[in-house]
N, C-alpha and C. Protein backbone atom coordinates (compact mmCIF):
# COMPACT_ATOMS: atom_id res chain seq x y z
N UNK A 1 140.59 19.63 119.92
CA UNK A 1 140.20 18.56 120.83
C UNK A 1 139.35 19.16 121.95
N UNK A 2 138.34 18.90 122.38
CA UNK A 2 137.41 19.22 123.74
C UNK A 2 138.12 19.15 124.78
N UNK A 3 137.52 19.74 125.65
CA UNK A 3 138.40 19.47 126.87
C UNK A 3 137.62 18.41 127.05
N UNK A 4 136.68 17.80 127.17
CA UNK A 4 136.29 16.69 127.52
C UNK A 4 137.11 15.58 127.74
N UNK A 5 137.53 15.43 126.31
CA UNK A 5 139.24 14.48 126.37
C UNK A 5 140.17 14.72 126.67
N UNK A 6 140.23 15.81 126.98
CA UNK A 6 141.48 16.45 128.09
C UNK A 6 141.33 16.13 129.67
N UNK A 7 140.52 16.30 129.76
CA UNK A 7 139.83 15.77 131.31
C UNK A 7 140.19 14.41 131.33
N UNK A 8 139.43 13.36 130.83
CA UNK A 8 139.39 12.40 130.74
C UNK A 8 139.99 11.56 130.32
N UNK A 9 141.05 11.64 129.16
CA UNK A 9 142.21 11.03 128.22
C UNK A 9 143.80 11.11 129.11
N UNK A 10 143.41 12.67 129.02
CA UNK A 10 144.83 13.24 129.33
C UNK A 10 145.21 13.12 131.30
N UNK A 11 144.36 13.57 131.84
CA UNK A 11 144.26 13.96 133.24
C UNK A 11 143.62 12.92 133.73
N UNK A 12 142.86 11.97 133.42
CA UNK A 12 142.38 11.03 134.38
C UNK A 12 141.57 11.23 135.18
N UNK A 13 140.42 12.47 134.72
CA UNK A 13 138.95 12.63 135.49
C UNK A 13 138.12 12.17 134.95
N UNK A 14 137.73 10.52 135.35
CA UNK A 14 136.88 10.32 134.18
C UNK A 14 135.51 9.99 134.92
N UNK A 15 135.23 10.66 135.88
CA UNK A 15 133.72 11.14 136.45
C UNK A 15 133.27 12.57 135.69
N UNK A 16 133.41 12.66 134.97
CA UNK A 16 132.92 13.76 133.97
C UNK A 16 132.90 12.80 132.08
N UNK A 17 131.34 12.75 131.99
CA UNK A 17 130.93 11.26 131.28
C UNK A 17 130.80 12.25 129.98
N UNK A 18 131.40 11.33 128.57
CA UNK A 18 130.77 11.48 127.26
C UNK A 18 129.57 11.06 127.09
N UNK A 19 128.36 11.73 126.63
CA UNK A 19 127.12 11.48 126.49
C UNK A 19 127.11 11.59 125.22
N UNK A 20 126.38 12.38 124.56
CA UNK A 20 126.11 12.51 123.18
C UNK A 20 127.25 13.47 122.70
N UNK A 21 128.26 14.24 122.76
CA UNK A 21 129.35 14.60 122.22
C UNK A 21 128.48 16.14 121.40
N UNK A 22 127.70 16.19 121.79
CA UNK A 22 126.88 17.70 121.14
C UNK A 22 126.37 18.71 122.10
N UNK A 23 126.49 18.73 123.40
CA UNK A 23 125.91 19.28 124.12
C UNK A 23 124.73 19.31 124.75
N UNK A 24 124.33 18.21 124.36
CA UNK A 24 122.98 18.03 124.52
C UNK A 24 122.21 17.32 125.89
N UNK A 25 122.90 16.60 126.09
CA UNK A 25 122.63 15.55 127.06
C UNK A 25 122.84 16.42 128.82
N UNK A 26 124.26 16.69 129.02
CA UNK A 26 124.81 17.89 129.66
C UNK A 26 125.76 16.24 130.48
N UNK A 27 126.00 15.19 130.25
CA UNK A 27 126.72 14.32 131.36
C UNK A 27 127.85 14.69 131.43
N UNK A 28 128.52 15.82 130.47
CA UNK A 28 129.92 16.32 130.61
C UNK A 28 130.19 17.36 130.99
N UNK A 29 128.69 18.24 132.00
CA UNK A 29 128.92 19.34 132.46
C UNK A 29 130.17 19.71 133.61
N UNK A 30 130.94 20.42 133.66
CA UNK A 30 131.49 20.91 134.38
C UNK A 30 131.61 22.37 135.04
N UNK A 31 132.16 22.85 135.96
CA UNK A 31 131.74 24.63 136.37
C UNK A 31 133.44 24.70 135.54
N UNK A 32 132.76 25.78 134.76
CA UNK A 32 133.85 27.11 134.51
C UNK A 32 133.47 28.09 135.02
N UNK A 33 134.79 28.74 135.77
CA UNK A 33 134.39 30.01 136.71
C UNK A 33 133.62 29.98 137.38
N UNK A 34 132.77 28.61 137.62
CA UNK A 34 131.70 28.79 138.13
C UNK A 34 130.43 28.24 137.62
N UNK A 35 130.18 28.32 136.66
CA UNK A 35 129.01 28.43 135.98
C UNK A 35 129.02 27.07 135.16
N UNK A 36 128.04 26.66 135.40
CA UNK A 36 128.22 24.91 134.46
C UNK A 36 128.31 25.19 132.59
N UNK A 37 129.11 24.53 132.54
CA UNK A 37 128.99 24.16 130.56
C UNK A 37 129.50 22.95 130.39
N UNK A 38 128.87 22.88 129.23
CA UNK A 38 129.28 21.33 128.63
C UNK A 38 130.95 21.21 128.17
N UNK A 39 131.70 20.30 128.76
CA UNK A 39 132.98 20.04 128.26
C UNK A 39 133.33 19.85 127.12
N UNK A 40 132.16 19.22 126.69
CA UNK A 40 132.36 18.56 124.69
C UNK A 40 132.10 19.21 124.21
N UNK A 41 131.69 20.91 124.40
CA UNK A 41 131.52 21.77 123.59
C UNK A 41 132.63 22.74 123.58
N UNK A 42 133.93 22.85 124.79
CA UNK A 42 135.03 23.61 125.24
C UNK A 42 136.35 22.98 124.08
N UNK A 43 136.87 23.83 123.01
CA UNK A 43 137.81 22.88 122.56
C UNK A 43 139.20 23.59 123.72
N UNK A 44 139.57 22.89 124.25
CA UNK A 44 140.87 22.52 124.87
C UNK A 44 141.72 23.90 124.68
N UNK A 45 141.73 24.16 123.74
CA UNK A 45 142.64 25.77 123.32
C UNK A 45 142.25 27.16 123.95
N UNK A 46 140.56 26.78 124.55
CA UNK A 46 139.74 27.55 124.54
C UNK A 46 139.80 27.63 126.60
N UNK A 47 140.35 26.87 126.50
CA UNK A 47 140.13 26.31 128.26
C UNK A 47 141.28 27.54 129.05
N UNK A 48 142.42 27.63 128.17
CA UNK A 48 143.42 28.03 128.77
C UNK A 48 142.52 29.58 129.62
N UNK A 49 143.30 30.16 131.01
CA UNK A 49 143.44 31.02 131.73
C UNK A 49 141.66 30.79 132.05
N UNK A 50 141.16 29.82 132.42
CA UNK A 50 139.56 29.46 132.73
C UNK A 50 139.75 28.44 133.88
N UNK A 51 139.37 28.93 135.16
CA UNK A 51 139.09 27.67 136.16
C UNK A 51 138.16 27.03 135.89
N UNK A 52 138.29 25.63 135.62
CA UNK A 52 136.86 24.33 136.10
C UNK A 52 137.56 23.37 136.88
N UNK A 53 136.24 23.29 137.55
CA UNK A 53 136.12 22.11 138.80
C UNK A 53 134.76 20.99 137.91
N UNK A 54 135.62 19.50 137.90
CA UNK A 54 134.98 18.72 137.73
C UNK A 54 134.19 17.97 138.59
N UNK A 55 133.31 16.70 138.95
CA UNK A 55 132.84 16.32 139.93
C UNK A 55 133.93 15.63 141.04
N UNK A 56 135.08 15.35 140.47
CA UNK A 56 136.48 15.21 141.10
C UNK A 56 136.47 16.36 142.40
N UNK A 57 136.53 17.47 141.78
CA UNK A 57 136.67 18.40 142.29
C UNK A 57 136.36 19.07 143.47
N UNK A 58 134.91 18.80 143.48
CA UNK A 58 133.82 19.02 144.43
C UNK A 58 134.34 18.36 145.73
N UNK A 59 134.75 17.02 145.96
CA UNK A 59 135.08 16.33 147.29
C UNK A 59 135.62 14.99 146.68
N UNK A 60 136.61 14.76 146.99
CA UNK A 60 137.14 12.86 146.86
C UNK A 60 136.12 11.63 147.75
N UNK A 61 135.34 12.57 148.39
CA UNK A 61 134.99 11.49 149.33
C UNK A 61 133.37 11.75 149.64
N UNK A 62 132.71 12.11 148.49
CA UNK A 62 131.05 12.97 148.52
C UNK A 62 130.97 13.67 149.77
N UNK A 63 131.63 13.88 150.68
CA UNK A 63 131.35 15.05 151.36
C UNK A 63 130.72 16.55 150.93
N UNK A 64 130.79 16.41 149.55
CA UNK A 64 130.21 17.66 149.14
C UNK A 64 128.65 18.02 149.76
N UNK A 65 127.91 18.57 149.84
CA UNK A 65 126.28 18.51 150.29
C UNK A 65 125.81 18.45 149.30
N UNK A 66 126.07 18.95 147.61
CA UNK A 66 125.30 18.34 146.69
C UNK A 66 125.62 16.45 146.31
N UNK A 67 126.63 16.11 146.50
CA UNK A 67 126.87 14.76 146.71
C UNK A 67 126.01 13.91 147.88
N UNK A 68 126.23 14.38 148.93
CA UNK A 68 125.65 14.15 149.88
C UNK A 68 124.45 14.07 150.04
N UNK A 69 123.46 15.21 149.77
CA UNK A 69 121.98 15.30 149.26
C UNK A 69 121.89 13.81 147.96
N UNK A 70 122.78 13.93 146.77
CA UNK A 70 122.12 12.34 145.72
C UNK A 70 122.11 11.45 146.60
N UNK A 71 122.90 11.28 147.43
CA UNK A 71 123.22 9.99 148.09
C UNK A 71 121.80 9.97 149.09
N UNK A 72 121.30 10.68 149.97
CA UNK A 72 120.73 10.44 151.24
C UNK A 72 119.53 10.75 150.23
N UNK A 73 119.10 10.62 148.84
CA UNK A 73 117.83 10.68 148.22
C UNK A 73 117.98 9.98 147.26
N UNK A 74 118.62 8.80 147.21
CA UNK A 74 119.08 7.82 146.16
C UNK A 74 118.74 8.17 145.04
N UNK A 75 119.19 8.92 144.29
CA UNK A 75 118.99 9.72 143.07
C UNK A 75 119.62 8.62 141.77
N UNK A 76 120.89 7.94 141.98
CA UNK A 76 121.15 7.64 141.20
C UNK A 76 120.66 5.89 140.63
N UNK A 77 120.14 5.95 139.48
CA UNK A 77 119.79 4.80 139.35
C UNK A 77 121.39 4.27 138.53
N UNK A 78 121.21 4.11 137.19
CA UNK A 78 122.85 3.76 136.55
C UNK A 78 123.59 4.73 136.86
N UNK A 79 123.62 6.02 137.51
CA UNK A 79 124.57 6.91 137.81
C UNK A 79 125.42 7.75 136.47
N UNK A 80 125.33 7.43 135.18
CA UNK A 80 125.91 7.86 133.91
C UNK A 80 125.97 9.20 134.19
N UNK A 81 124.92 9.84 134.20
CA UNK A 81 124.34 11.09 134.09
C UNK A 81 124.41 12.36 134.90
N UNK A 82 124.97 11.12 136.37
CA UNK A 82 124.92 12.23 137.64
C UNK A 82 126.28 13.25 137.84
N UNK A 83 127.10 12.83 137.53
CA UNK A 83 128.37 14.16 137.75
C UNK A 83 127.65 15.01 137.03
N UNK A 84 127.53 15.14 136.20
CA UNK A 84 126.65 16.74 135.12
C UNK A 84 125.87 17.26 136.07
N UNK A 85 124.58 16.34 136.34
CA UNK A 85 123.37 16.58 137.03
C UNK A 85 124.27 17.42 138.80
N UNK A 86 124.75 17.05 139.10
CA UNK A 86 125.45 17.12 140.31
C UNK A 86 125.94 18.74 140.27
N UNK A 87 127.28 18.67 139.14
CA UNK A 87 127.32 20.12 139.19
C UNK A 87 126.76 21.31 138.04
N UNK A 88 125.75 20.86 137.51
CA UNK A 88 124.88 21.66 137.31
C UNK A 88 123.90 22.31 138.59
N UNK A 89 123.61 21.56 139.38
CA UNK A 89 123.17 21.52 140.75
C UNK A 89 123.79 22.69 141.49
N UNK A 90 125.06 22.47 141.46
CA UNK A 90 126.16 23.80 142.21
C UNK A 90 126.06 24.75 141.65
N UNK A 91 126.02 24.84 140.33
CA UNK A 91 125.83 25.96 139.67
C UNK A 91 124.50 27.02 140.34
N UNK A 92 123.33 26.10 140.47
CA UNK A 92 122.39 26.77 140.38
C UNK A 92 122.16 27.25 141.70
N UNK A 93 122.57 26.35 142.96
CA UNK A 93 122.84 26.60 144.41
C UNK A 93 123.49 27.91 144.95
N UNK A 94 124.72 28.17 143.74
CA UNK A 94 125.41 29.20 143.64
C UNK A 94 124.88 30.56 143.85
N UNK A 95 124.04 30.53 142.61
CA UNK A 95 123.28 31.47 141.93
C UNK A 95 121.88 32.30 142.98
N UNK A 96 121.09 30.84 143.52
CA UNK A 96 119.88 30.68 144.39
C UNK A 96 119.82 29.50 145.04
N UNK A 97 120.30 30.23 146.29
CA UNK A 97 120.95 29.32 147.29
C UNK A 97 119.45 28.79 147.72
N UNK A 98 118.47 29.00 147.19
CA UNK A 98 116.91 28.60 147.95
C UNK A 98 116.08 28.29 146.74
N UNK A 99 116.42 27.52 145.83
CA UNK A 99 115.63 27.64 144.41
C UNK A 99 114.42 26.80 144.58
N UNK A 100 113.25 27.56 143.74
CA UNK A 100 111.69 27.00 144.04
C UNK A 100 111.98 25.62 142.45
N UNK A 101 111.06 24.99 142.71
CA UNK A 101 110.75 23.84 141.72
C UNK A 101 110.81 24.50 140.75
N UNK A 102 110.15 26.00 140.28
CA UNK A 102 110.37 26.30 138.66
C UNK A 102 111.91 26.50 138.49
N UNK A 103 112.19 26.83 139.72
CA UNK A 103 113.43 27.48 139.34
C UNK A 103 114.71 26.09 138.62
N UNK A 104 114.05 24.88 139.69
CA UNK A 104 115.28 23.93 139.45
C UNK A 104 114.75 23.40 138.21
N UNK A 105 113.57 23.31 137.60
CA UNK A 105 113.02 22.39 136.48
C UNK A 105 113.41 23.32 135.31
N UNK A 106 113.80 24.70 135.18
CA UNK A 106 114.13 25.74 134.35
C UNK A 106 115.63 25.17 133.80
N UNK A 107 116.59 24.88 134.90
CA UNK A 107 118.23 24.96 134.46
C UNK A 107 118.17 22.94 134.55
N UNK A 108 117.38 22.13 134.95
CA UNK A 108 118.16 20.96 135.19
C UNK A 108 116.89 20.39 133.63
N UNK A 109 116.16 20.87 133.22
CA UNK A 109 115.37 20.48 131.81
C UNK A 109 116.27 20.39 130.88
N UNK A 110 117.53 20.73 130.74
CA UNK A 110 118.57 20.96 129.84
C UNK A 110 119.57 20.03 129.68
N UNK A 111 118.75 18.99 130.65
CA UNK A 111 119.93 17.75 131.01
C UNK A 111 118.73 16.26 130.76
N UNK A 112 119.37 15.43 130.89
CA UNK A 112 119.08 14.10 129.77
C UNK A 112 119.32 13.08 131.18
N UNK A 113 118.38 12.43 131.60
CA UNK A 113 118.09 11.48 132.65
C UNK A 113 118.09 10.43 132.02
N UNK A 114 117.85 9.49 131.37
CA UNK A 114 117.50 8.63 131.19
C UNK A 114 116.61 7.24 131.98
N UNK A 115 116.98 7.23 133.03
CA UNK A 115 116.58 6.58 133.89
C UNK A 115 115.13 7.16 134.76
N UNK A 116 115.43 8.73 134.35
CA UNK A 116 114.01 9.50 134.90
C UNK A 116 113.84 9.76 136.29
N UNK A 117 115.00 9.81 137.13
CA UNK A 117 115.28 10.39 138.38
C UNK A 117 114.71 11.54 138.83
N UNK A 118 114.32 12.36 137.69
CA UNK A 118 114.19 13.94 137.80
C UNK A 118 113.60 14.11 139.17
N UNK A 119 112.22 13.69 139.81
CA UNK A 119 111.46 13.84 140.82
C UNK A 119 112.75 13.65 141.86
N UNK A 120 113.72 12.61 142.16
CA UNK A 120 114.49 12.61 143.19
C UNK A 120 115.58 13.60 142.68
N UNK A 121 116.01 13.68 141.94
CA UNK A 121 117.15 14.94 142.14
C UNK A 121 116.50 16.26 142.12
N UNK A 122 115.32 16.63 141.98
CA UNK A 122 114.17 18.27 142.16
C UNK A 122 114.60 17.90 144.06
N UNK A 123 114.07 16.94 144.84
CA UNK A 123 113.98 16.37 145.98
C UNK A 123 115.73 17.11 146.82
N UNK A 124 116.65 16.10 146.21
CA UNK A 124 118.11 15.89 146.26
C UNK A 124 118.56 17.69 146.30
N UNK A 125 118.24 18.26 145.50
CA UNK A 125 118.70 19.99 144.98
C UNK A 125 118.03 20.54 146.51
N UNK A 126 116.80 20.50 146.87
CA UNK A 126 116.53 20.68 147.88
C UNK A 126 117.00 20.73 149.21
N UNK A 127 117.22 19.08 149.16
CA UNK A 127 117.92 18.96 150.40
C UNK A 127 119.43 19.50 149.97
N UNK A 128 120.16 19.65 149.02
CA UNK A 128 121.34 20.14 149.07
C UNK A 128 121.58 21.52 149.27
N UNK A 129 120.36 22.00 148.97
CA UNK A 129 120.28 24.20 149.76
C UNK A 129 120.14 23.83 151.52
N UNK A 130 119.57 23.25 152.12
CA UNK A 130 119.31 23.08 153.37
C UNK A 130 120.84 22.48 154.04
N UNK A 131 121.44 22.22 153.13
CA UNK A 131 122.69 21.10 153.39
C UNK A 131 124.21 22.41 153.71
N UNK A 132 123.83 23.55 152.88
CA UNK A 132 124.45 24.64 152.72
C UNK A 132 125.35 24.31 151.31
N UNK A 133 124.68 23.91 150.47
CA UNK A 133 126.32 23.53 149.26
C UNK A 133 126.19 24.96 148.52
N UNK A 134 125.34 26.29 148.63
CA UNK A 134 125.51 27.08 147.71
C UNK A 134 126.77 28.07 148.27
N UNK A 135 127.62 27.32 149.76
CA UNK A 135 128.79 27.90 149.93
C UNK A 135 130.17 27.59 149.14
């Protein structure tokens, strides 16, 4: 079983979205250790002695600064997509707390908009390094 449905079935985080169930999309990204991966690709067995923080995780109340940044750059149009987009975001804040446009169009190309936000969340990632979220 994924952790995906462990998250979401079992635990009741269900701001961490099934997209395409292949990895592809990334709406079920979450940080392990840190580092974003797709949930629907984690089978559940595989999770054990591994910290992840889902978009739960981040703040109950978007206080996060990458939350904070979608919000004050209205990023989200249907919103499906954005917990992934969000902490894929942390991930990369993490990494390069000052990331240039190649840098964010390199790790967030790997993720599936639909709605085509990309220009406001490149914007949103921005203001979320200035915001301090790569603490």
């Amino acid at each position: 079983m994924p952790l995906l449905w462990i998250l979401r079935d079992v635990l009741g985080m269900t701001g961490t979205k099934f997209g395409c169930g292949v990895g592809v999309c990334g709406a079920c990204t979450v940080l392990q250790n840190g580092e974003a991966v797709r949930s629907c690709q984690i089978a559940a067995s595989d999770a054990n002695g591994k910290r992840f923080t889902t978009i739960e995780g981040l703040s109950r109340d978007a206080s996060h600064p990458c939350q904070r940044a979608w919000i004050a750059e209205d990023v989200a149009q249907c919103g499906y997509c954005q917990a992934g987009m969000i902490m894929t975001a942390c991930a990369l804040l993490r990494d390069k707390p000052n990331p240039s446009d190649a840098d964010i169009d390199a790790v967030m190309s790997d993720l599936v908009c639909r709605c085509g936000t990309y220009p406001r969340i490149r914007k949103a990632i921005h203001l979320a390094a200035k915001l301090g979220a790569q603490k």
